[in-house]
PDB file of N, CA and C in Angstrom:
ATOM      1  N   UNK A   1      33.400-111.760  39.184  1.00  0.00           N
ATOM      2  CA  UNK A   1      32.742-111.190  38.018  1.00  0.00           C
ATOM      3  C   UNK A   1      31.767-112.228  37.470  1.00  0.00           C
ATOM      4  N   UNK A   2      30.920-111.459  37.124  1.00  0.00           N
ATOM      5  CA  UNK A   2      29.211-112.450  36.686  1.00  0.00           C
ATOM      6  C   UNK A   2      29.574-112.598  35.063  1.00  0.00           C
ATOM      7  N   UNK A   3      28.810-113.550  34.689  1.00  0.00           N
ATOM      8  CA  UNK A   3      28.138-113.258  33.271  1.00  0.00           C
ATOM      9  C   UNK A   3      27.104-113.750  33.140  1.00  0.00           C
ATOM     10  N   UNK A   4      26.163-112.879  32.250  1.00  0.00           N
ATOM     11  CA  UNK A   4      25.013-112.738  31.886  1.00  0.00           C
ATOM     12  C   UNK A   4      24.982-113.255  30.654  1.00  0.00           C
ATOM     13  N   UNK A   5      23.980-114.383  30.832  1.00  0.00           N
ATOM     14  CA  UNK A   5      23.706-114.737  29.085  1.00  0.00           C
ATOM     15  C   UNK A   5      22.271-114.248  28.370  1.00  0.00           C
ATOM     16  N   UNK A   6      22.296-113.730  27.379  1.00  0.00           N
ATOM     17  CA  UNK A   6      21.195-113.200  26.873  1.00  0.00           C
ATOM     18  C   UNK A   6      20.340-114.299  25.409  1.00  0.00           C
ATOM     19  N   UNK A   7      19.010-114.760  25.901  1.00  0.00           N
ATOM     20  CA  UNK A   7      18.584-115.322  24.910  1.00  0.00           C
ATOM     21  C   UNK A   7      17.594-114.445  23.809  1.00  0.00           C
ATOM     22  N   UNK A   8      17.904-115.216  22.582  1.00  0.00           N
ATOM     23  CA  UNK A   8      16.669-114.925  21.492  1.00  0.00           C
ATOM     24  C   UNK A   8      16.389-115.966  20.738  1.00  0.00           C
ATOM     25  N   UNK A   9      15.170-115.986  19.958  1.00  0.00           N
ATOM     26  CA  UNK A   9      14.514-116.388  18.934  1.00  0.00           C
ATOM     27  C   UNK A   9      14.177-116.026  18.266  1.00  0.00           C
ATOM     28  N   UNK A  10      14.227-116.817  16.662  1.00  0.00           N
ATOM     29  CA  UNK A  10      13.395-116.183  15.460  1.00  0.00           C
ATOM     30  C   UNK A  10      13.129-117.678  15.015  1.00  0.00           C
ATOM     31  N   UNK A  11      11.675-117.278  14.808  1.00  0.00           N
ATOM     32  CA  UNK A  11      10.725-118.359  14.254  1.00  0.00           C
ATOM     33  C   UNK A  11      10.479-118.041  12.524  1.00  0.00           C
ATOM     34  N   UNK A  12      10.797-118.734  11.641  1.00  0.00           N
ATOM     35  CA  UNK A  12      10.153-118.713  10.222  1.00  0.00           C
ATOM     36  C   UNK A  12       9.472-119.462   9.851  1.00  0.00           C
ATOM     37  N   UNK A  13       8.325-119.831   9.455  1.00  0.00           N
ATOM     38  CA  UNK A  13       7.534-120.598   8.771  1.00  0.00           C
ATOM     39  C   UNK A  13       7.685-120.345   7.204  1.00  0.00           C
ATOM     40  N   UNK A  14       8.051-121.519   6.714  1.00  0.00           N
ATOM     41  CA  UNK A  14       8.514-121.731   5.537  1.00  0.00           C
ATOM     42  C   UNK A  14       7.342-122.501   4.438  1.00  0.00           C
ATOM     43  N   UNK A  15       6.625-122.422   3.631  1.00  0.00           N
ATOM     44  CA  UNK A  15       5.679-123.374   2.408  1.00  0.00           C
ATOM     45  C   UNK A  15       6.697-124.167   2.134  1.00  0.00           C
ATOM     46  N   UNK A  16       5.722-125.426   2.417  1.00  0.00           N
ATOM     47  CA  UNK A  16       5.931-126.528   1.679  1.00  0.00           C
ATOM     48  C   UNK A  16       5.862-126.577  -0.007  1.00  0.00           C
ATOM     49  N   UNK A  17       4.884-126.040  -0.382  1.00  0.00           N
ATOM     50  CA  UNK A  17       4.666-126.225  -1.540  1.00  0.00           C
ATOM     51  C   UNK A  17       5.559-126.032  -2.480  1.00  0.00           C
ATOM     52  N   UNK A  18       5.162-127.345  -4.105  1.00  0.00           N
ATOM     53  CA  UNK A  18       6.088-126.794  -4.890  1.00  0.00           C
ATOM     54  C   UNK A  18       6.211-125.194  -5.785  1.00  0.00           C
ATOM     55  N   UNK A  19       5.059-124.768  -5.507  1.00  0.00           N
ATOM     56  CA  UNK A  19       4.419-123.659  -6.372  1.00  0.00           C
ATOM     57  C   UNK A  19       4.996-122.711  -5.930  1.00  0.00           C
ATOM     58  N   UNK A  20       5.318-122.803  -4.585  1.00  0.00           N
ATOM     59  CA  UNK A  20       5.972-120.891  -3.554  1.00  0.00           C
ATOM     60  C   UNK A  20       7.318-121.079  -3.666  1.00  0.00           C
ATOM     61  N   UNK A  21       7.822-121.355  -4.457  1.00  0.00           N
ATOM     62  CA  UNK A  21       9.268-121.065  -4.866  1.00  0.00           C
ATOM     63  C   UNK A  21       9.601-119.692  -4.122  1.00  0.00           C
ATOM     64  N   UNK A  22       8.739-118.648  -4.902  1.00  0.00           N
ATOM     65  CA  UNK A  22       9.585-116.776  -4.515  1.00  0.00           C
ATOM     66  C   UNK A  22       9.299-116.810  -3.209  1.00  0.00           C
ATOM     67  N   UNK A  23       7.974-117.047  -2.806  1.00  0.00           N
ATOM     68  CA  UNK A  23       7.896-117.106  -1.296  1.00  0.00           C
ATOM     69  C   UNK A  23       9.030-117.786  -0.543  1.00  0.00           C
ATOM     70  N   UNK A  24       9.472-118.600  -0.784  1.00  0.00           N
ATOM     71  CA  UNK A  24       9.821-119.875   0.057  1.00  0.00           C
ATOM     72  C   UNK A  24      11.551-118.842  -0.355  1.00  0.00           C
ATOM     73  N   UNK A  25      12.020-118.543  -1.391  1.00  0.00           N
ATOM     74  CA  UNK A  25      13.225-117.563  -1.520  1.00  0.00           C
ATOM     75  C   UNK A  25      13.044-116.027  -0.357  1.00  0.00           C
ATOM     76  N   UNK A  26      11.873-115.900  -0.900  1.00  0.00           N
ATOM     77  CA  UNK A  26      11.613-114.445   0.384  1.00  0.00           C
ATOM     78  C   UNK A  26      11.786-114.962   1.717  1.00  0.00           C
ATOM     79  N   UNK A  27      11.396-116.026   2.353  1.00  0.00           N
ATOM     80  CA  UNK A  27      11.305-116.454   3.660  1.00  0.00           C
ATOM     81  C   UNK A  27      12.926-117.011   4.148  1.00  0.00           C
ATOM     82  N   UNK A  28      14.373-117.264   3.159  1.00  0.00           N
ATOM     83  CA  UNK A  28      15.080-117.946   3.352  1.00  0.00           C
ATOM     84  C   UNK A  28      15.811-116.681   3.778  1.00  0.00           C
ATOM     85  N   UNK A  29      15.566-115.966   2.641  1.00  0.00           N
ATOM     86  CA  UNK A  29      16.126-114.324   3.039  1.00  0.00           C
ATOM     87  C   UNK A  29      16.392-113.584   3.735  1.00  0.00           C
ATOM     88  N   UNK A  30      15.048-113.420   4.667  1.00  0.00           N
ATOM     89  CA  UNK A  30      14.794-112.751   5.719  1.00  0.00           C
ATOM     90  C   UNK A  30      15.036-113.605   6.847  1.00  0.00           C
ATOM     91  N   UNK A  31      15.585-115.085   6.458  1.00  0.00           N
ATOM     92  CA  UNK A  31      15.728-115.075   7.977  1.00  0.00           C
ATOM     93  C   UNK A  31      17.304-115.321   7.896  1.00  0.00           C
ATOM     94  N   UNK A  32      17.832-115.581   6.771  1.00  0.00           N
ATOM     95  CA  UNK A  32      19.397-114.721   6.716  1.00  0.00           C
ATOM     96  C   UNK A  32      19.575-113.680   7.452  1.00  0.00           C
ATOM     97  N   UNK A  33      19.157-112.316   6.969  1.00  0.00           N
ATOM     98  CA  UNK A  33      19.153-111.208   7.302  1.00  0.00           C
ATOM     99  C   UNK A  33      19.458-110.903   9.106  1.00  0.00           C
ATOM    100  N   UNK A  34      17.584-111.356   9.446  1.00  0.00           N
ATOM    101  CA  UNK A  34      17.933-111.803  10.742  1.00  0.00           C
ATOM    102  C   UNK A  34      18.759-112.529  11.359  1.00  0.00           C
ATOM    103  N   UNK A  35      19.580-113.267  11.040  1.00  0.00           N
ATOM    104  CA  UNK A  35      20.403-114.264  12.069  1.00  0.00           C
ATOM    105  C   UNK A  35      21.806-113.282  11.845  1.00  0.00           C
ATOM    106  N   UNK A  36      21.571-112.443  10.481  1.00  0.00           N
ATOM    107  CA  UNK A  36      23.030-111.659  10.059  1.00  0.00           C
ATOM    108  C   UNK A  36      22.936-110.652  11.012  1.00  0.00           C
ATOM    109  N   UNK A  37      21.872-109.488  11.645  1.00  0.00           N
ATOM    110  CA  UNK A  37      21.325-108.821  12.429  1.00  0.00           C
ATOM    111  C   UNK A  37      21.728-108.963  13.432  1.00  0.00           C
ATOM    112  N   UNK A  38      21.474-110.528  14.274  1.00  0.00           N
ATOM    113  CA  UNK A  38      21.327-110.334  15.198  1.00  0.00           C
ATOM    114  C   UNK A  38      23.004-111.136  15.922  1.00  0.00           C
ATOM    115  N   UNK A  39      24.008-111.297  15.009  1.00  0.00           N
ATOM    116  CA  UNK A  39      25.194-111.950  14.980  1.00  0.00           C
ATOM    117  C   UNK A  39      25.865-110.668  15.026  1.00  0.00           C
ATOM    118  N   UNK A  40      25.783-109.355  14.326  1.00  0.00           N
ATOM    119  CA  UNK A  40      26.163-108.056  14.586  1.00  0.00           C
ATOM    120  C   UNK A  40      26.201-107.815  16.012  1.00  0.00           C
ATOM    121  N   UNK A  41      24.964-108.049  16.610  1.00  0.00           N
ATOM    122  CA  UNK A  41      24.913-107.503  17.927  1.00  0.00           C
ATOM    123  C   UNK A  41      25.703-108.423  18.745  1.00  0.00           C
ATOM    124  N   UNK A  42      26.501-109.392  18.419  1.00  0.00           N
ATOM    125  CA  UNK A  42      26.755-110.296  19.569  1.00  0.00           C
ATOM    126  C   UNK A  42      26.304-111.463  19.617  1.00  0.00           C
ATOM    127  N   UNK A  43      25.149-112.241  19.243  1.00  0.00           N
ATOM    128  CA  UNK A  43      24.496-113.379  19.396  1.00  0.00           C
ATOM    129  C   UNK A  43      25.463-114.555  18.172  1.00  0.00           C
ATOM    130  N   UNK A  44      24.777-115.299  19.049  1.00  0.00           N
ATOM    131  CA  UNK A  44      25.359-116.543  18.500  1.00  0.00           C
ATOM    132  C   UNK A  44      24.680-117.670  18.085  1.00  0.00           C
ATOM    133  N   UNK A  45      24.343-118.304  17.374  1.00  0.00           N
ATOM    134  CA  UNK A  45      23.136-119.364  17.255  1.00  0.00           C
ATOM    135  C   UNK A  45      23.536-120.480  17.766  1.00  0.00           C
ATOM    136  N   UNK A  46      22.720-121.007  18.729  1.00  0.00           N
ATOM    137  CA  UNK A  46      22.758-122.081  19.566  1.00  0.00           C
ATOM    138  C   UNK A  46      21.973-122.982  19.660  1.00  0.00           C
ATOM    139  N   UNK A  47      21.013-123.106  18.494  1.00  0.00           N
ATOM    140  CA  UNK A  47      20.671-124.206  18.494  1.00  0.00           C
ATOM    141  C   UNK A  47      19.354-124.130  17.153  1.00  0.00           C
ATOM    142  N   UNK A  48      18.770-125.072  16.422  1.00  0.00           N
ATOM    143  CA  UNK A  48      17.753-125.121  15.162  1.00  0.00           C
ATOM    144  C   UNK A  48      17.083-126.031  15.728  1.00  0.00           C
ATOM    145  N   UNK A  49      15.947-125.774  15.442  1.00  0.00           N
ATOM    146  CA  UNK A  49      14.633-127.311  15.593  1.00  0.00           C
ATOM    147  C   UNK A  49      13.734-127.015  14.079  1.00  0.00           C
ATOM    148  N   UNK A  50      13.618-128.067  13.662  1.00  0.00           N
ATOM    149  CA  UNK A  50      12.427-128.266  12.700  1.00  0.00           C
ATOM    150  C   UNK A  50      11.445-128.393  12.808  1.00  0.00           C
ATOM    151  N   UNK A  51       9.931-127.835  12.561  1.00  0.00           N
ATOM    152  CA  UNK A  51       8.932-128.478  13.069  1.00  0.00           C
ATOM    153  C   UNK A  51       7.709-128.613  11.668  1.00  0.00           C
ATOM    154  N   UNK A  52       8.005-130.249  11.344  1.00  0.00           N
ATOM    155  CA  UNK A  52       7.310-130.051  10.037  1.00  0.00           C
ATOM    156  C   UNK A  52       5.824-129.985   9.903  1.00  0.00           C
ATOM    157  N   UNK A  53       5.087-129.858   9.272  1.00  0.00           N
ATOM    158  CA  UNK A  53       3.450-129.630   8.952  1.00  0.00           C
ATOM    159  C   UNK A  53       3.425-129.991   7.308  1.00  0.00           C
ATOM    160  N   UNK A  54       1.948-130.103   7.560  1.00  0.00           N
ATOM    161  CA  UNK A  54       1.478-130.339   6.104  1.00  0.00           C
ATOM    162  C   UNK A  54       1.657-129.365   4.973  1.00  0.00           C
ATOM    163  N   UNK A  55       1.825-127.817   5.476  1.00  0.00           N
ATOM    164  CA  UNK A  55       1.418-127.154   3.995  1.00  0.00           C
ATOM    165  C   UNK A  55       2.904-126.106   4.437  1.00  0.00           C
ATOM    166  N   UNK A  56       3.324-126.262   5.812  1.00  0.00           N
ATOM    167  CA  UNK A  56       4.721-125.330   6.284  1.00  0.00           C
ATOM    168  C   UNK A  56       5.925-126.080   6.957  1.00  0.00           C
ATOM    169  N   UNK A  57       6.555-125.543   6.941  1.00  0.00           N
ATOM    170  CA  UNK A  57       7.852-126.031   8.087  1.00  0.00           C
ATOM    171  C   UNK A  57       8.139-124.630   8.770  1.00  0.00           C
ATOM    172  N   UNK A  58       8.053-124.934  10.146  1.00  0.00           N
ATOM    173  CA  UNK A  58       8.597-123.713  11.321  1.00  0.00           C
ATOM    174  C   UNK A  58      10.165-124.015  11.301  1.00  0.00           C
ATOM    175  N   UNK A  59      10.951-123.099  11.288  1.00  0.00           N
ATOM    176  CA  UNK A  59      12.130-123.396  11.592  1.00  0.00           C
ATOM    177  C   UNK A  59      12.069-121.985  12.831  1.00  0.00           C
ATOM    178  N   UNK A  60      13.125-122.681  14.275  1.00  0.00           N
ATOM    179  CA  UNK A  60      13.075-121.977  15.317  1.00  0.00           C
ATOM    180  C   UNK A  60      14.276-122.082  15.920  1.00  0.00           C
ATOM    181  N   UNK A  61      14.884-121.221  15.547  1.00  0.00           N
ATOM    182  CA  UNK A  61      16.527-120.753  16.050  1.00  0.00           C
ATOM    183  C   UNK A  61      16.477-119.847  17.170  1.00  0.00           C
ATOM    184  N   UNK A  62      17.532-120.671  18.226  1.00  0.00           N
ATOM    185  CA  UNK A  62      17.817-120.080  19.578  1.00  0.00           C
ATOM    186  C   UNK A  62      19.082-119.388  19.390  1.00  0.00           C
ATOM    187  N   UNK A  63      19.147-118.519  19.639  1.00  0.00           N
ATOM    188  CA  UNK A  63      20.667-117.308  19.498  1.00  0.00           C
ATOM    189  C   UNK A  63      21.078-117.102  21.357  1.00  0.00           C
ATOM    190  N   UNK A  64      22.120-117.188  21.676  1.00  0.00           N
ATOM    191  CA  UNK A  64      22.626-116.532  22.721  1.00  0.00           C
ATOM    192  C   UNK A  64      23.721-115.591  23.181  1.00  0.00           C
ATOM    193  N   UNK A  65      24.000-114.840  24.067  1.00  0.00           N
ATOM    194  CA  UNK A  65      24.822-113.858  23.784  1.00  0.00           C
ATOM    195  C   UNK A  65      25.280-113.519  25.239  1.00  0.00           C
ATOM    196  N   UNK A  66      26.774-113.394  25.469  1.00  0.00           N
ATOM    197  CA  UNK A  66      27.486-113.323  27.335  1.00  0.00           C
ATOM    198  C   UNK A  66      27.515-111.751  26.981  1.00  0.00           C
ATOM    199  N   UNK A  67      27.084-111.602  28.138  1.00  0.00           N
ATOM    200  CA  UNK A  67      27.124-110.349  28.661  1.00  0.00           C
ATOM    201  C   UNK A  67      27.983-110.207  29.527  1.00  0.00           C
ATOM    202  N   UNK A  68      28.669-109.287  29.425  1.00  0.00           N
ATOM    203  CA  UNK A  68      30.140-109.629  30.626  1.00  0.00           C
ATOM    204  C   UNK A  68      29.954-108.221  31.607  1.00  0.00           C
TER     205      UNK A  68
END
């Protein structure tokens, strides 16, 4: 018997700034949501990278999931 592992990603870009507070609350949100989404289906998060910038931060979560 095999197993199949299934990958995903979700990328958020997040403001730096001090001013985007609601933004920067809207963006934390939705990617709750998503990781809550996609943990329903089975996935699992396997891994975060940061990738900082001047005016954003990317955050890029790897999810994986056995397929049996």
């Amino acid at each position: 018997m095999s197993t199949t592992v299934s990958f995903a990603t979700i990328q958020t870009t997040f403001p730096c700034g001090d001013g985007d507070h609601y933004r920067l609350s809207q963006k934390v949100g939705e990617r709750d949501q998503q990781l809550h989404d996609y943990g329903r289906h089975g996935y699992r998060l396997a891994n975060t990278v940061t990738v900082p910038g001047t005016e954003f931060v990317t955050v890029i979560d790897t999810l994986t999931r056995e397929d049996i």
